[in-house]
Protein backbone atom coordinates (compact mmCIF):
# COMPACT_ATOMS: atom_id res chain seq x y z
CA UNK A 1 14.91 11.16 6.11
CA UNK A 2 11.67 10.34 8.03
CA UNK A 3 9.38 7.57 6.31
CA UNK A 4 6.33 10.33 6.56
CA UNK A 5 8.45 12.22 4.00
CA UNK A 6 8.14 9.72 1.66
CA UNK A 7 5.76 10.07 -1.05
CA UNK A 8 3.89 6.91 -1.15
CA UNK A 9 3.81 7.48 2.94
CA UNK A 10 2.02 10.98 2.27
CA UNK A 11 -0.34 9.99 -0.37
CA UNK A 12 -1.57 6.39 1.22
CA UNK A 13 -1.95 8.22 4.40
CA UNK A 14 -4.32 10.94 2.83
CA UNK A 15 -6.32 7.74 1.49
CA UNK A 16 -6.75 6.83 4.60
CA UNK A 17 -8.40 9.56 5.89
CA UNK A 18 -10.50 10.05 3.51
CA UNK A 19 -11.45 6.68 3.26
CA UNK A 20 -12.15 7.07 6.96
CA UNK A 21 -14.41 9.88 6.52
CA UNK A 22 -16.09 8.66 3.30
CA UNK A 23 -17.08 5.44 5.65
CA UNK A 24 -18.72 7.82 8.23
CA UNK A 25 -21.56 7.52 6.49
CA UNK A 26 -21.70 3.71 5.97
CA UNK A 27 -24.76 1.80 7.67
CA UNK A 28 -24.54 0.85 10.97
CA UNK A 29 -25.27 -2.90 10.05
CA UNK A 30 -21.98 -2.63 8.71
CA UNK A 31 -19.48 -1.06 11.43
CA UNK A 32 -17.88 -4.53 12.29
CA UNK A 33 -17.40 -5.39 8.36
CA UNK A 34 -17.22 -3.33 5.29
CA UNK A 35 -16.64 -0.29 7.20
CA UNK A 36 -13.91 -1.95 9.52
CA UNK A 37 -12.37 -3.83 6.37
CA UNK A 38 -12.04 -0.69 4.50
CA UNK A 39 -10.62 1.45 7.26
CA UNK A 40 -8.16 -1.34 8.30
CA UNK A 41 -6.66 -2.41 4.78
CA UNK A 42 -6.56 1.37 3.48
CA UNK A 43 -4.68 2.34 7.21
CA UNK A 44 -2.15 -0.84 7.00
CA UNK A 45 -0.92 0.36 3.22
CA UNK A 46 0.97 3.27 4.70
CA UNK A 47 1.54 1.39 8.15
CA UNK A 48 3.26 -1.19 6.39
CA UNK A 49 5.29 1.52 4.21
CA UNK A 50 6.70 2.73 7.87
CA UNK A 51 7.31 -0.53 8.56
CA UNK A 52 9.43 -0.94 5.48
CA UNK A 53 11.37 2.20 6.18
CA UNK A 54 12.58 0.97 9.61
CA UNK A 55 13.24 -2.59 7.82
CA UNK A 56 15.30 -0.75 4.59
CA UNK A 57 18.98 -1.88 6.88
CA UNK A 58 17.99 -5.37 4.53
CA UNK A 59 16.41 -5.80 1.47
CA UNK A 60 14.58 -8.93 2.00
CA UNK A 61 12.41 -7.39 4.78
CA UNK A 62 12.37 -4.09 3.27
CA UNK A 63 10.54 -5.79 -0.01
CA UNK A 64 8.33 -8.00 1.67
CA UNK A 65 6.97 -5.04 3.93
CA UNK A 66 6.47 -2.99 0.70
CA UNK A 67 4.72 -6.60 -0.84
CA UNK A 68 2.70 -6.06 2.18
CA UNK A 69 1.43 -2.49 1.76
CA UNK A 70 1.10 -3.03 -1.94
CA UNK A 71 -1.47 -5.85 -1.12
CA UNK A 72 -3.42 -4.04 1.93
CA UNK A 73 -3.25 -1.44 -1.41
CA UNK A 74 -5.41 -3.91 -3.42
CA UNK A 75 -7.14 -5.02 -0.58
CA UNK A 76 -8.39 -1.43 -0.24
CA UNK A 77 -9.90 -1.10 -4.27
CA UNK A 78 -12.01 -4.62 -3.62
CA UNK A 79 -13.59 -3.01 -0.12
CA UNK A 80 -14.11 0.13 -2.40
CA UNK A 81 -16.02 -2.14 -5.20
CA UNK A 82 -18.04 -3.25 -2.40
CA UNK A 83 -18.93 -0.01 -0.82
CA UNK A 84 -19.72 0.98 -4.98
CA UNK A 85 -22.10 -1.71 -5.21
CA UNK A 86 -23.96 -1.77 -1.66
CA UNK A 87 -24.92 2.03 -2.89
CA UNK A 88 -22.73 3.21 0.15
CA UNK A 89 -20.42 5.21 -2.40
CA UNK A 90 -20.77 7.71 -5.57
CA UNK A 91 -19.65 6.60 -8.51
CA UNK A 92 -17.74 9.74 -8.44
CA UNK A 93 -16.13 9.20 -4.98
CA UNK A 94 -15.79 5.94 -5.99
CA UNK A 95 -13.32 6.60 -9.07
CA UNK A 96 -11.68 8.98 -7.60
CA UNK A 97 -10.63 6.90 -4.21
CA UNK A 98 -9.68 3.85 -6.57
CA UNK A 99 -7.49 6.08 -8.75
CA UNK A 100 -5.36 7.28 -5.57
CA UNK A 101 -5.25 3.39 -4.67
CA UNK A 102 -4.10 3.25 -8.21
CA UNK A 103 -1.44 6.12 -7.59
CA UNK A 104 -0.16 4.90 -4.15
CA UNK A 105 0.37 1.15 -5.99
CA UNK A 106 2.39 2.79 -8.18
CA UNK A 107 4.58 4.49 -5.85
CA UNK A 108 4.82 1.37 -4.02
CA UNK A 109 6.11 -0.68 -7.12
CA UNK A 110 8.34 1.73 -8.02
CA UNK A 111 9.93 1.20 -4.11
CA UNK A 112 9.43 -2.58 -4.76
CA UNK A 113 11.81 -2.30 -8.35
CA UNK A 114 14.08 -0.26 -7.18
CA UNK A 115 15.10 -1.04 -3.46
CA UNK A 116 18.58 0.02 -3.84
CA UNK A 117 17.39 3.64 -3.91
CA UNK A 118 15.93 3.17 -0.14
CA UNK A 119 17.75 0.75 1.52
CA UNK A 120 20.72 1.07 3.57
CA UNK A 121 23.85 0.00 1.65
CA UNK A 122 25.71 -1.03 4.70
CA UNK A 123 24.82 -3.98 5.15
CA UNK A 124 25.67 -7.45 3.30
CA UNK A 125 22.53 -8.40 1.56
CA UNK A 126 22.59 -5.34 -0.23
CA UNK A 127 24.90 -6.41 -2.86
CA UNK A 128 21.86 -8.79 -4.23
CA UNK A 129 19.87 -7.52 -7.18
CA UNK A 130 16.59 -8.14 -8.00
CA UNK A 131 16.15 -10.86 -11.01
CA UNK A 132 12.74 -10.90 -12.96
CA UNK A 133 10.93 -14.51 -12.17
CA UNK A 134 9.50 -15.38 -16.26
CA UNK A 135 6.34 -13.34 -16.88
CA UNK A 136 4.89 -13.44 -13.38
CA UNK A 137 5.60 -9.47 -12.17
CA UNK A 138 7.93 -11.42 -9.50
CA UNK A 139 11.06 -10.80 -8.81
CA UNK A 140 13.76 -12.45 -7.08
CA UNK A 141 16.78 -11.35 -4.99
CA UNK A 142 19.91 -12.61 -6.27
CA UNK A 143 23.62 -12.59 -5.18
């Protein structure tokens, strides 16, 4: 399978683009900030989910490329708050972009909780499990 067939892939991807055309239309006092922020965090979230793929041979890397897209994810929903409250954004357009953010995090986490459904199992760290760390939404790889 190709990483562009995977779901998160397709849906963070379409977020992008939108998010690149929604931006279009931001000031020009704000092409080397908001607009470049925006464009660059919502771009790396399915970057990074590529960049997992290719890195799925070991779990470790394969989960903190994933930790990596689910951030540029979040990232993504603050430059959106912004864009809400400069006036550069509906609130319509608004909701709607933060609730495919919302959708593609999901997707993500669901990747992040249950590597063993991506990853190669060929190699030797994939015997490790994931271990919940307390109440902190962290987990840890264990033997």
């Amino acid at each position: 399978m190709d990483f562009k067939e995977l779901l998160a892939y397709q849906k963070s991807f379409d977020l992008a683009m939108e998010i690149f055309e929604i931006s279009k239309s931001f000031p020009a006092e704000e092409r080397y900030a908001l607009t470049d922020q925006i464009r660059r965090s919502s771009r790396s979230v399915c970057a990074n989910l590529a960049e997992a793929y290719r890195k799925r041979l070991y779990v470790k890397h394969f989960i903190s490329k994933l930790s990596d897209s689910d951030a540029e994810c979040s990232e993504t929903t603050v430059w959106l708050e912004f864009a809400l409250k400069c006036g550069y954004v509906s609130d319509q357009d608004y909701h709607r972009l933060t609730n495919q953010c919302k959708e593609c995090g999901k997707l993500i986490n669901y990747m992040l909780h249950h590597p063993q459904k991506f990853v190669c199992p060929s190699h030797d760290d994939t015997d490790r499990t994931l271990s919940k760390f307390g109440n902190s939404g962290f987990y840890l790889i264990t033997n």
